[in-house]
N, C-alpha and C. Protein backbone atom coordinates (compact mmCIF):
# COMPACT_ATOMS: atom_id res chain seq x y z
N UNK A 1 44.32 -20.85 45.42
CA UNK A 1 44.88 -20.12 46.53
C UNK A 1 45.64 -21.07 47.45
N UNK A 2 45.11 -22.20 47.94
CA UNK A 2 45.60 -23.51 48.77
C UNK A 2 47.08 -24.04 47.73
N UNK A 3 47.28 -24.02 46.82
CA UNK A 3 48.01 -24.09 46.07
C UNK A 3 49.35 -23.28 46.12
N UNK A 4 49.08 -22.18 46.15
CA UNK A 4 50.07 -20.71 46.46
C UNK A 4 50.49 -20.64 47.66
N UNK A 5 50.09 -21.07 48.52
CA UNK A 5 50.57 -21.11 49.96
C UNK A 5 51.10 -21.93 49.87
N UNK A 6 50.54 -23.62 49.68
CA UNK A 6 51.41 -24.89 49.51
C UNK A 6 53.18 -24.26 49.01
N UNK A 7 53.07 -24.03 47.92
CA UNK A 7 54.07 -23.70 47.11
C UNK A 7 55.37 -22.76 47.82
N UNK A 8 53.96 -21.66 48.59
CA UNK A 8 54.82 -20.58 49.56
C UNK A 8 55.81 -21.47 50.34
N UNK A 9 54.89 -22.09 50.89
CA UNK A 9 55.68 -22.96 52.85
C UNK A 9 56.54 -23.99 51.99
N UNK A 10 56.32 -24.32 50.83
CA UNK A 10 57.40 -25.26 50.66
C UNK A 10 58.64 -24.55 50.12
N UNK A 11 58.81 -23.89 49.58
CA UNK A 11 60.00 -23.06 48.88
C UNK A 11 60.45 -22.17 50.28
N UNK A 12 59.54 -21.52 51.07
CA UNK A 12 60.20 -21.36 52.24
C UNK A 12 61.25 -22.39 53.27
N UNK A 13 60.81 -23.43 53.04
CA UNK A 13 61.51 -24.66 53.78
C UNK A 13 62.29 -24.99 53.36
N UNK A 14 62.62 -25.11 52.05
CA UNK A 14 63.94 -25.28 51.20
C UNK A 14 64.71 -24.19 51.53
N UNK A 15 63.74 -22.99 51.41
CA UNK A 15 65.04 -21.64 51.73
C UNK A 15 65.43 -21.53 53.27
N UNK A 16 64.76 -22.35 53.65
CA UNK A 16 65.36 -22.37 55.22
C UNK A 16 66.83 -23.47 55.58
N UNK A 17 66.90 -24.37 54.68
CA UNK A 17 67.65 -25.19 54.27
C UNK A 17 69.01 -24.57 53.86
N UNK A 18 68.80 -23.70 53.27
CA UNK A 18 70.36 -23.02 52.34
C UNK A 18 70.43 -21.87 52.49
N UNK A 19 70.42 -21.49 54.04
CA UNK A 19 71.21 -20.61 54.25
C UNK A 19 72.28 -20.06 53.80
N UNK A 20 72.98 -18.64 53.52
CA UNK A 20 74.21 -18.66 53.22
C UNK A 20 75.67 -18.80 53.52
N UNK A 21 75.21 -19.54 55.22
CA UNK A 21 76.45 -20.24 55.94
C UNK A 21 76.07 -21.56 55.86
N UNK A 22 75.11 -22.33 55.48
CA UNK A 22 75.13 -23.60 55.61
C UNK A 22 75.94 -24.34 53.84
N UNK A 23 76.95 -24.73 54.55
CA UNK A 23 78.26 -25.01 53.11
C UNK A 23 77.21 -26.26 52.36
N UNK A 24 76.46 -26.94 53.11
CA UNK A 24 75.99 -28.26 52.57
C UNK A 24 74.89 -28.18 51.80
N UNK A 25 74.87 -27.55 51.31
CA UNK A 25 73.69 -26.82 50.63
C UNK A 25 74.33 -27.39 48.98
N UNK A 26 73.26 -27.79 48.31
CA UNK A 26 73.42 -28.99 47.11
C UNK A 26 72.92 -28.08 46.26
N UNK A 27 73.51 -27.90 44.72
CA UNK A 27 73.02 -27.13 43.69
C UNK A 27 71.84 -27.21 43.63
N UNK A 28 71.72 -28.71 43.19
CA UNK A 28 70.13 -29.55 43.33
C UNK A 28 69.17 -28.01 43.73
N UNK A 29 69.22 -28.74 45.41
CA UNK A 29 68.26 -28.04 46.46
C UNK A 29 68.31 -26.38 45.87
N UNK A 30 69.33 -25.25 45.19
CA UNK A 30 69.15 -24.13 45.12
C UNK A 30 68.27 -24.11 43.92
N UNK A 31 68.44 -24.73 42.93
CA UNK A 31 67.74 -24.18 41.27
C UNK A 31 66.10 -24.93 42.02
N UNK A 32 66.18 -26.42 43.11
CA UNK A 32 64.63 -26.26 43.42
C UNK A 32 64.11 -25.22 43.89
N UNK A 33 65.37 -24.67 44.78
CA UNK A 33 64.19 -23.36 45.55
C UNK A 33 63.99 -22.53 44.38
N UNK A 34 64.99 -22.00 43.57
CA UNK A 34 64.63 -20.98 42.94
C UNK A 34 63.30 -21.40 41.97
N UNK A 35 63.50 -22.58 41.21
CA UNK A 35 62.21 -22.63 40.36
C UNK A 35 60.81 -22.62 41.21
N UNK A 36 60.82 -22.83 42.52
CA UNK A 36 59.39 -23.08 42.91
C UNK A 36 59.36 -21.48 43.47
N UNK A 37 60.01 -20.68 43.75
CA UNK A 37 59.73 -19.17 43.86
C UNK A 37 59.46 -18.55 42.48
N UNK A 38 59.95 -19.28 41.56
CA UNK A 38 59.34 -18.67 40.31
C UNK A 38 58.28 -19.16 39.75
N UNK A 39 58.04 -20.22 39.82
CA UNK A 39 56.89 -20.86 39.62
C UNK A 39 55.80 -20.25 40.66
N UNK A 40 55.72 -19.95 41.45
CA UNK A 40 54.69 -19.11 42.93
C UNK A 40 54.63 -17.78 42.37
N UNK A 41 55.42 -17.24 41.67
CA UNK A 41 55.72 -16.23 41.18
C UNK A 41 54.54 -15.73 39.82
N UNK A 42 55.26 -16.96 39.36
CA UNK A 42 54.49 -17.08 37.94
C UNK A 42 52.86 -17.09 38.35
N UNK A 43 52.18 -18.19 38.85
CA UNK A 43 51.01 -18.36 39.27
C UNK A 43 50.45 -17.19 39.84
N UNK A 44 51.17 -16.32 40.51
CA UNK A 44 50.32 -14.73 40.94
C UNK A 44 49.99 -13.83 40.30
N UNK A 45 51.08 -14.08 39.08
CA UNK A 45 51.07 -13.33 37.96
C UNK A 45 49.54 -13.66 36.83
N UNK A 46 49.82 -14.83 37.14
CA UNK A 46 48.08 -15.67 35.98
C UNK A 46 47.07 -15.02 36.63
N UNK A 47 47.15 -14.94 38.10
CA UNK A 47 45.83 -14.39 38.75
C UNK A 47 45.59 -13.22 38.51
N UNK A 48 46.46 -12.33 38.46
CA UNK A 48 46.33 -11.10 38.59
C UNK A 48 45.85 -10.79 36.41
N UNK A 49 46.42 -11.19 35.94
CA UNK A 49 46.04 -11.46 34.50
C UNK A 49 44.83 -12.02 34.80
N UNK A 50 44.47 -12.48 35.17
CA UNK A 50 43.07 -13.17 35.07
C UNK A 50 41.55 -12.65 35.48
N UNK A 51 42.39 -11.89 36.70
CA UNK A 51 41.50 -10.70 37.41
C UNK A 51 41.52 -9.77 36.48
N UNK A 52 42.39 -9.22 35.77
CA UNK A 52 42.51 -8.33 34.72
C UNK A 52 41.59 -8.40 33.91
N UNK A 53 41.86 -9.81 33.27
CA UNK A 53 40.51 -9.96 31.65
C UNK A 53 39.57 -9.96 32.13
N UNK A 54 39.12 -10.24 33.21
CA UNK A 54 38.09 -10.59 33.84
C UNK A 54 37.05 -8.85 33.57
N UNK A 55 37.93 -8.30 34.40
CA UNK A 55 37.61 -6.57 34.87
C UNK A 55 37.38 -6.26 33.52
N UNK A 56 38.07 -6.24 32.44
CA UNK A 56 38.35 -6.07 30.84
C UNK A 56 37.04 -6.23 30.10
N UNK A 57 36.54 -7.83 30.23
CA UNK A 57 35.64 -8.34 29.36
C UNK A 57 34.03 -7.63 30.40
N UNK A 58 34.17 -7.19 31.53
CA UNK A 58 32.94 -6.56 32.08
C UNK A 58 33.15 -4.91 31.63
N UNK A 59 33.93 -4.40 31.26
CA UNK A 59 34.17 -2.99 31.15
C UNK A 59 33.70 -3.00 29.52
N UNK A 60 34.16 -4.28 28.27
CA UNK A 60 33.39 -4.37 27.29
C UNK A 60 31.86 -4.77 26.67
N UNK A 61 31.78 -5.20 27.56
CA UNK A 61 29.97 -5.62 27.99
C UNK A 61 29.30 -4.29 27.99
N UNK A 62 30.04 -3.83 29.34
CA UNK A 62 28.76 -2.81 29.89
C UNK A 62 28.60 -1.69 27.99
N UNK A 63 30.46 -1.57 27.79
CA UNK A 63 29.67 -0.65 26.53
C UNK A 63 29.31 -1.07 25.46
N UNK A 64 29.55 -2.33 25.46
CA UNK A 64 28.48 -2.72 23.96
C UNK A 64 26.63 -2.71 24.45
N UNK A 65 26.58 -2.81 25.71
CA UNK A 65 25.37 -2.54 26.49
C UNK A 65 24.84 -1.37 25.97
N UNK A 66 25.77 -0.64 26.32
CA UNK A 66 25.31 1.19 25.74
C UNK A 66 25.13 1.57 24.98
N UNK A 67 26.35 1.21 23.74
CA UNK A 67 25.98 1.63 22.21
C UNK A 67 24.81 0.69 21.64
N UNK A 68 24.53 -0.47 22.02
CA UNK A 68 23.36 -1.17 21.49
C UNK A 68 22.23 -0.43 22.03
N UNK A 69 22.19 0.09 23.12
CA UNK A 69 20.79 1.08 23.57
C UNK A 69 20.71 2.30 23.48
N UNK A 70 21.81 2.69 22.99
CA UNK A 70 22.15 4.14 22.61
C UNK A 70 20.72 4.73 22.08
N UNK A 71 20.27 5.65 22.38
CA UNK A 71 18.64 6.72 21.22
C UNK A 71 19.66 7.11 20.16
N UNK A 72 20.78 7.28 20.33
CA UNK A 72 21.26 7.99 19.12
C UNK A 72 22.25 7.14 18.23
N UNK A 73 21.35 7.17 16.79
CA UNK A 73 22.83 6.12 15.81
C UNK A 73 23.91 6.36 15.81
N UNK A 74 24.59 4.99 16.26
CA UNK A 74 26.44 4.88 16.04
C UNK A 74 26.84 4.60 15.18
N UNK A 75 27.60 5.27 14.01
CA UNK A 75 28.37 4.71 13.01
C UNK A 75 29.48 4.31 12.64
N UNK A 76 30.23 3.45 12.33
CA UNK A 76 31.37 3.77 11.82
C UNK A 76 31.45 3.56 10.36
N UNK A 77 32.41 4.62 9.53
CA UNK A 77 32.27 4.87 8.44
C UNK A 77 34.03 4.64 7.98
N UNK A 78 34.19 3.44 6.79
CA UNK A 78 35.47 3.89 6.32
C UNK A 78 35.22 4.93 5.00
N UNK A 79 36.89 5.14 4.66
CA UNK A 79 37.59 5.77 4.01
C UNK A 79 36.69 6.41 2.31
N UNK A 80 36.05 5.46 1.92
CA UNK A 80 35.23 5.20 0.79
C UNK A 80 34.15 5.19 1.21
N UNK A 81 33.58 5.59 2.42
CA UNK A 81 31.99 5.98 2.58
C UNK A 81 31.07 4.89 2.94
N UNK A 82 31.79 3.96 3.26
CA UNK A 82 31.36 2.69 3.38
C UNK A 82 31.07 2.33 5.03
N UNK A 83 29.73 2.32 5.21
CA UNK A 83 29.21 1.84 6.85
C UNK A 83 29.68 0.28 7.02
N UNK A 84 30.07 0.24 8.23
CA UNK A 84 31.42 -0.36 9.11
C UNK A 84 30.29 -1.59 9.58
N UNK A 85 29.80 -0.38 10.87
CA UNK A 85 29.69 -0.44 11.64
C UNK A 85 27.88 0.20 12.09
N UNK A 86 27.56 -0.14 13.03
CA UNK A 86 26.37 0.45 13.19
C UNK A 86 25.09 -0.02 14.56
N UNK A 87 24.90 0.45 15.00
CA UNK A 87 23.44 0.25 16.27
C UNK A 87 22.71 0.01 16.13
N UNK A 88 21.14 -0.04 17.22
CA UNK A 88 19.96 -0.57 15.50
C UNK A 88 19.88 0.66 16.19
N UNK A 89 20.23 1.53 16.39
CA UNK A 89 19.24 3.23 16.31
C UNK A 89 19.58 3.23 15.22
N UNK A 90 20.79 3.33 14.97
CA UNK A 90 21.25 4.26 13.38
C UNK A 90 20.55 3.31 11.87
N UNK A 91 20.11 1.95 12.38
CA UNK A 91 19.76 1.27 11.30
C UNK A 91 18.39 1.52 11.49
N UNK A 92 17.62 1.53 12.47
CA UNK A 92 15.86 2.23 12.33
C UNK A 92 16.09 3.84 12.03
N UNK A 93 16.96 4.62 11.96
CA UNK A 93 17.20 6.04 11.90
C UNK A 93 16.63 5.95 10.56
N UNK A 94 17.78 5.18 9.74
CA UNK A 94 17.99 4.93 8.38
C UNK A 94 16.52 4.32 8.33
N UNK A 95 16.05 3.36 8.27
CA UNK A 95 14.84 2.57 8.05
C UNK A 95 15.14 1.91 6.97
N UNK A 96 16.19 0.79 7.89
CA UNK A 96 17.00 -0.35 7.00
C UNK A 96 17.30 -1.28 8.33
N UNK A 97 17.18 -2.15 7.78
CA UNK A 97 17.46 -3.76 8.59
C UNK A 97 19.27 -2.86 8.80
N UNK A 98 20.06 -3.78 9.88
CA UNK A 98 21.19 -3.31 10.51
C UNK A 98 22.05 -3.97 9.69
N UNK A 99 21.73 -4.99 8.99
CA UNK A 99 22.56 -5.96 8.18
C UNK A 99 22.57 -5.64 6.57
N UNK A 100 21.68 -4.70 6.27
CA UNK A 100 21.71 -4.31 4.97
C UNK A 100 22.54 -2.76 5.11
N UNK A 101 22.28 -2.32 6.00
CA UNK A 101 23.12 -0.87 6.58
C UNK A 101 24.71 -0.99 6.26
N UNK A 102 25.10 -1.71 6.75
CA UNK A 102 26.50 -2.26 7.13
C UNK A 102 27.07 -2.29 5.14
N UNK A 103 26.28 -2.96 4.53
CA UNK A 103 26.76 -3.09 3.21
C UNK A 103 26.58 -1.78 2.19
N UNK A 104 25.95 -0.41 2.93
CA UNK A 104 25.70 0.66 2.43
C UNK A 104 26.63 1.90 2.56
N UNK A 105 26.30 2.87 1.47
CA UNK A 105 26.97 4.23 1.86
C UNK A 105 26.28 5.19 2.64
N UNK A 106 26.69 5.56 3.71
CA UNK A 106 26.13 6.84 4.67
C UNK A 106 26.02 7.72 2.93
N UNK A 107 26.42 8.48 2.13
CA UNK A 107 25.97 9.48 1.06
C UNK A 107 24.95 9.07 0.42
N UNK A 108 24.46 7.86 0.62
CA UNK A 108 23.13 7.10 -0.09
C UNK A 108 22.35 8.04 0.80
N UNK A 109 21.99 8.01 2.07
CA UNK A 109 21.04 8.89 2.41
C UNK A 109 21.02 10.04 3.09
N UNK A 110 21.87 10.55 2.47
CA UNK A 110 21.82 12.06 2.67
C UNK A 110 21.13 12.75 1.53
N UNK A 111 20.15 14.01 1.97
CA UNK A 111 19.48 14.15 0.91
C UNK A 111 20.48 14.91 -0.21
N UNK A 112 19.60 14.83 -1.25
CA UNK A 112 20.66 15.52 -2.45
C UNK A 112 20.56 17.21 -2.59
N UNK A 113 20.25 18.06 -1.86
CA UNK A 113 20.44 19.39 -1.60
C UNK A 113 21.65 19.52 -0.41
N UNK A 114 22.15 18.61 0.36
CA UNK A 114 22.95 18.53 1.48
C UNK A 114 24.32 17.35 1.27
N UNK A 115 24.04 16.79 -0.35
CA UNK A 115 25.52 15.83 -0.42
C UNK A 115 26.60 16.24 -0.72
N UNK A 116 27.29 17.58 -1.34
CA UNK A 116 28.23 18.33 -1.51
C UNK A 116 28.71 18.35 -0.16
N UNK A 117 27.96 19.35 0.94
CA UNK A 117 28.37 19.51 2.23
C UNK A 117 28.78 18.50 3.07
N UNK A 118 27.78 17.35 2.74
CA UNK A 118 28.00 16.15 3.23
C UNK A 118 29.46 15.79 3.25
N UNK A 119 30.09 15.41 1.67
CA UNK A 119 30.76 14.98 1.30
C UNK A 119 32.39 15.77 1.72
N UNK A 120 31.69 16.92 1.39
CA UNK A 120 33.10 18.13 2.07
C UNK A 120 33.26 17.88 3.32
N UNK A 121 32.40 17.74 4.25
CA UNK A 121 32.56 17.57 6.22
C UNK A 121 33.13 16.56 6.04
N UNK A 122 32.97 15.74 5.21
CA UNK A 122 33.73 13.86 5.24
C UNK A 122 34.81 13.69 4.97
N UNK A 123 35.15 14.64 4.08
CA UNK A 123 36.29 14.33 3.54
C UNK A 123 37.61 15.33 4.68
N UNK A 124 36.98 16.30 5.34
CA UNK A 124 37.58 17.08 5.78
C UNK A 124 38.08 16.30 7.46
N UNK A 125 37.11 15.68 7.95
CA UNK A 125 37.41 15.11 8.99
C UNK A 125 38.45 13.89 8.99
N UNK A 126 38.33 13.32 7.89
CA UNK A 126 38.66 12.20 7.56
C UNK A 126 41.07 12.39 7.35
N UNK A 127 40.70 13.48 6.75
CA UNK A 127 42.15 14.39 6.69
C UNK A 127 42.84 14.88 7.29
N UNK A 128 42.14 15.00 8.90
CA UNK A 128 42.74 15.74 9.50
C UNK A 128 42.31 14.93 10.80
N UNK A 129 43.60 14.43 11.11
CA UNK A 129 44.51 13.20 12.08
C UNK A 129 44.25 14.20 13.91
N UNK A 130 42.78 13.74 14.38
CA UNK A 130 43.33 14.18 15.61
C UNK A 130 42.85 15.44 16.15
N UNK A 131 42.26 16.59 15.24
CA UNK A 131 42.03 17.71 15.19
C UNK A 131 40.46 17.73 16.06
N UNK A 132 39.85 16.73 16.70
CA UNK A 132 38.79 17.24 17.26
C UNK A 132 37.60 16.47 16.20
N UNK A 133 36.46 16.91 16.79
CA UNK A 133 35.41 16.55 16.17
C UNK A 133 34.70 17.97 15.47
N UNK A 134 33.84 17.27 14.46
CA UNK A 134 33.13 17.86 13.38
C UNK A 134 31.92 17.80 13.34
N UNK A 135 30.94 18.82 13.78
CA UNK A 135 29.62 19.04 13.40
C UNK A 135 28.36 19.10 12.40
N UNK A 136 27.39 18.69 11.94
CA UNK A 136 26.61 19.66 11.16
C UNK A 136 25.91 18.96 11.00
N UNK A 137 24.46 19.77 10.55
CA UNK A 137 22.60 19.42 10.15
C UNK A 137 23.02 19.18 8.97
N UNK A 138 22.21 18.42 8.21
CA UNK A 138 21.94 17.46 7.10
C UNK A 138 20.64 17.04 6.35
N UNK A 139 19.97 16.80 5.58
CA UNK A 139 19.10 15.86 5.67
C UNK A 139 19.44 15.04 4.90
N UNK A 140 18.39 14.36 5.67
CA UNK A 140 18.51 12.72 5.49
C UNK A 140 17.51 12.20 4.72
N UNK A 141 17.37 11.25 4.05
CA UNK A 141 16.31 10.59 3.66
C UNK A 141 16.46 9.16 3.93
N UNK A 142 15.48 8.88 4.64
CA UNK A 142 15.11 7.11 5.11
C UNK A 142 14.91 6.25 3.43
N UNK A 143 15.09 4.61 3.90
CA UNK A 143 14.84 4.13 3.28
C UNK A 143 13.44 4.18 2.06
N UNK A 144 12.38 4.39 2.70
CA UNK A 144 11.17 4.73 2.45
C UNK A 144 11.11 5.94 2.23
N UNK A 145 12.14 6.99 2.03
CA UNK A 145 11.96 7.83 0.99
C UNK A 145 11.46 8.99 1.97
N UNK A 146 10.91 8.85 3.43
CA UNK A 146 10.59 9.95 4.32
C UNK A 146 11.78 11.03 4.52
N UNK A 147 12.27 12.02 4.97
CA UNK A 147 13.13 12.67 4.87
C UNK A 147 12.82 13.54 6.71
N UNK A 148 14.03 13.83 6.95
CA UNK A 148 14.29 14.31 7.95
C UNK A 148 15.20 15.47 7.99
N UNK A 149 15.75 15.96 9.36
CA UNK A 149 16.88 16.99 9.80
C UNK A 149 17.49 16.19 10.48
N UNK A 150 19.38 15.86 10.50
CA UNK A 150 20.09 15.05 11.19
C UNK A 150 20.73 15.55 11.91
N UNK A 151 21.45 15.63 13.38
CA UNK A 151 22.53 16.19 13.47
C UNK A 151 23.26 15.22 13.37
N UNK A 152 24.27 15.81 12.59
CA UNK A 152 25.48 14.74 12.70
C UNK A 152 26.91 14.98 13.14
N UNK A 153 27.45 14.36 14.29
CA UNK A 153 28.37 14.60 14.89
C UNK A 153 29.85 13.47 14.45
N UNK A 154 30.93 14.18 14.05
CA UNK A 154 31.97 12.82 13.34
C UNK A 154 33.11 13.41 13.48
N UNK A 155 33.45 12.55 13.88
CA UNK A 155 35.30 12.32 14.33
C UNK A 155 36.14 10.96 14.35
N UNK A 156 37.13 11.46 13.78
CA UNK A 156 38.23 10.61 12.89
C UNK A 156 38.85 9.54 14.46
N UNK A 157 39.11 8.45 14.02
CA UNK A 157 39.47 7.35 14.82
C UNK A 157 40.62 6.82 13.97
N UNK A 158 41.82 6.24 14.61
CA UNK A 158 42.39 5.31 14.12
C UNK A 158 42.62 3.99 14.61
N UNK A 159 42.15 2.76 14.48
CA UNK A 159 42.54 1.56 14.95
C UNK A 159 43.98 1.47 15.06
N UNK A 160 44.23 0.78 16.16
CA UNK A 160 45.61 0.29 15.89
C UNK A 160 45.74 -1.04 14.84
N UNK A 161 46.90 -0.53 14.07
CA UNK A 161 46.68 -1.34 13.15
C UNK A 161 46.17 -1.31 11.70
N UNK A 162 45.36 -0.47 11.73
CA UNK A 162 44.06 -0.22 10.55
C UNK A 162 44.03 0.95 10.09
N UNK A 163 43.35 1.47 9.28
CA UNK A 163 43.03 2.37 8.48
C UNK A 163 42.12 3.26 8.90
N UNK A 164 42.09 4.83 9.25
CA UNK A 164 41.66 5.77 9.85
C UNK A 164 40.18 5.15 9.23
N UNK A 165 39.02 5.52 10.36
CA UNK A 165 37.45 5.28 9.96
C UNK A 165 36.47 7.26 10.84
N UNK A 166 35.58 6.73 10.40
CA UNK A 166 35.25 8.13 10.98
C UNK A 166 33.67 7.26 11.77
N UNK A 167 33.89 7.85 12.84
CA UNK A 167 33.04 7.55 14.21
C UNK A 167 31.71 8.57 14.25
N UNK A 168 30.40 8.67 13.73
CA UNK A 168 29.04 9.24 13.65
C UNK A 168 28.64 9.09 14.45
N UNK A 169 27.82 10.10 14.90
CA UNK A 169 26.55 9.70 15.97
C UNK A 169 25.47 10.62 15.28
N UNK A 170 24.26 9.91 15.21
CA UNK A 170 23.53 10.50 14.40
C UNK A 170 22.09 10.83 15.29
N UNK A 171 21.18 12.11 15.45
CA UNK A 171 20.49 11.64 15.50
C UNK A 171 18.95 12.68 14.82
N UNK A 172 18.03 12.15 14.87
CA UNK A 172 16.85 12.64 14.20
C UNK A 172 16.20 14.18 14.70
N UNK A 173 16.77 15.11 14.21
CA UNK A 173 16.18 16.52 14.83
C UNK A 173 14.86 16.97 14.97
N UNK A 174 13.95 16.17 13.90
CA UNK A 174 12.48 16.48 13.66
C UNK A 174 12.43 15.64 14.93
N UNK A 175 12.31 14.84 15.42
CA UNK A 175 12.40 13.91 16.29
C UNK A 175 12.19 14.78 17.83
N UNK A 176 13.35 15.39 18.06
CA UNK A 176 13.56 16.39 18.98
C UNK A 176 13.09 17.24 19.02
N UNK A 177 12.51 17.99 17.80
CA UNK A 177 11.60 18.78 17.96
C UNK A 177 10.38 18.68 18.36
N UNK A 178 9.87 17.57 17.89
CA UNK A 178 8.53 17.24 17.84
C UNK A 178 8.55 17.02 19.40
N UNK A 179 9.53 16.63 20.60
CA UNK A 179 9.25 16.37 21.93
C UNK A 179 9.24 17.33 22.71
N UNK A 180 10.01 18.72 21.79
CA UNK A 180 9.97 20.14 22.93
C UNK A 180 8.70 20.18 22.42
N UNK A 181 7.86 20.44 21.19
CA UNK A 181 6.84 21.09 20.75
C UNK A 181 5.68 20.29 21.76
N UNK A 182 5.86 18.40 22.00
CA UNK A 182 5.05 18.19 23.05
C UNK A 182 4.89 18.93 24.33
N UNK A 183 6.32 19.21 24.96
CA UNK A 183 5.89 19.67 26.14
C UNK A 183 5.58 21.27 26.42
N UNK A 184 5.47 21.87 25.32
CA UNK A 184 4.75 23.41 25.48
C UNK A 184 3.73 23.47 26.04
């Protein structure tokens, strides 16, 4: 900041120098004033960029904060069925380490009375650029072979750059049930 002012009062003093009636005014002295107004220039500009990433990298925190504590699994799923991406909800959902998840197919555990539908909602969201999000119950079967009711909520994303993925949120319906049935 002591810097930016420095810079201010001195480029002011030069510009006090070369007036546009004072004839004695030296090329020199004009391209100095001008570079140190651009240079003062420039430097407000870094701050304000800086304040920027700053604001940026706390606005990405707080939501990797969220989706890591999320109750409900986050997925991302590419093109070929292939998990991206993932929370540890959605990897305890599953009842799989988060790192073995990632190398799996979401149609691996869907149960096999519900993988047609599965596969049709997937393919349908996946096709259609923009159109909103896509609903529906499922079951699931965990690693360990336990089986559940899912809701599963998915909608199509495109990276810039990248290849459309489809964005899940998953979560355990027996689960939810079992907490209204507590509080009866």
């Amino acid at each position: 900041m002591d810097t930016r002012q420095t810079l201010r009062r001195e480029a002011d003093r030069v510009l006090a120098t070369l007036s546009p009636s004072n004839e004695t005014a030296q090329p020199a002295d004009v391209m100095l004033h001008e570079l140190l107004v651009h240079k003062v220039e420039l430097e407000m500009q870094i701050e304000e960029l800086q304040r920027a990433h700053a604001s940026l990298e706390e606005a990405r925190d707080r939501y990797a904060e969220c989706c890591e504590s999320s109750p409900m699994g986050l997925l991302t799923i590419r093109r070929d069925g292939m998990i991206t991406e993932s929370n540890p909800t959605g990897a305890m959902l599953l009842g799989v380490e988060r790192a073995t998840l990632i190398r799996r197919r979401l149609g691996s555990f869907v149960a096999p009375r519900d993988g047609d539908r599965w596969n049709r909602i997937f393919l349908d969201v996946m096709d259609r650029a923009g159109l909103g999000e896509e609903a529906c119950v499922v079951g699931m079967v965990r690693a360990d072979g336990a089986t559940f009711d899912a809701y599963l909520s998915c909608r199509r994303y495109e990276p810039v750059g990248g290849s459309p993925v489809l964005r899940l949120t998953l979560f355990d319906l027996d689960q939810v049930r079992r907490a209204q049935d507590g509080k009866k």
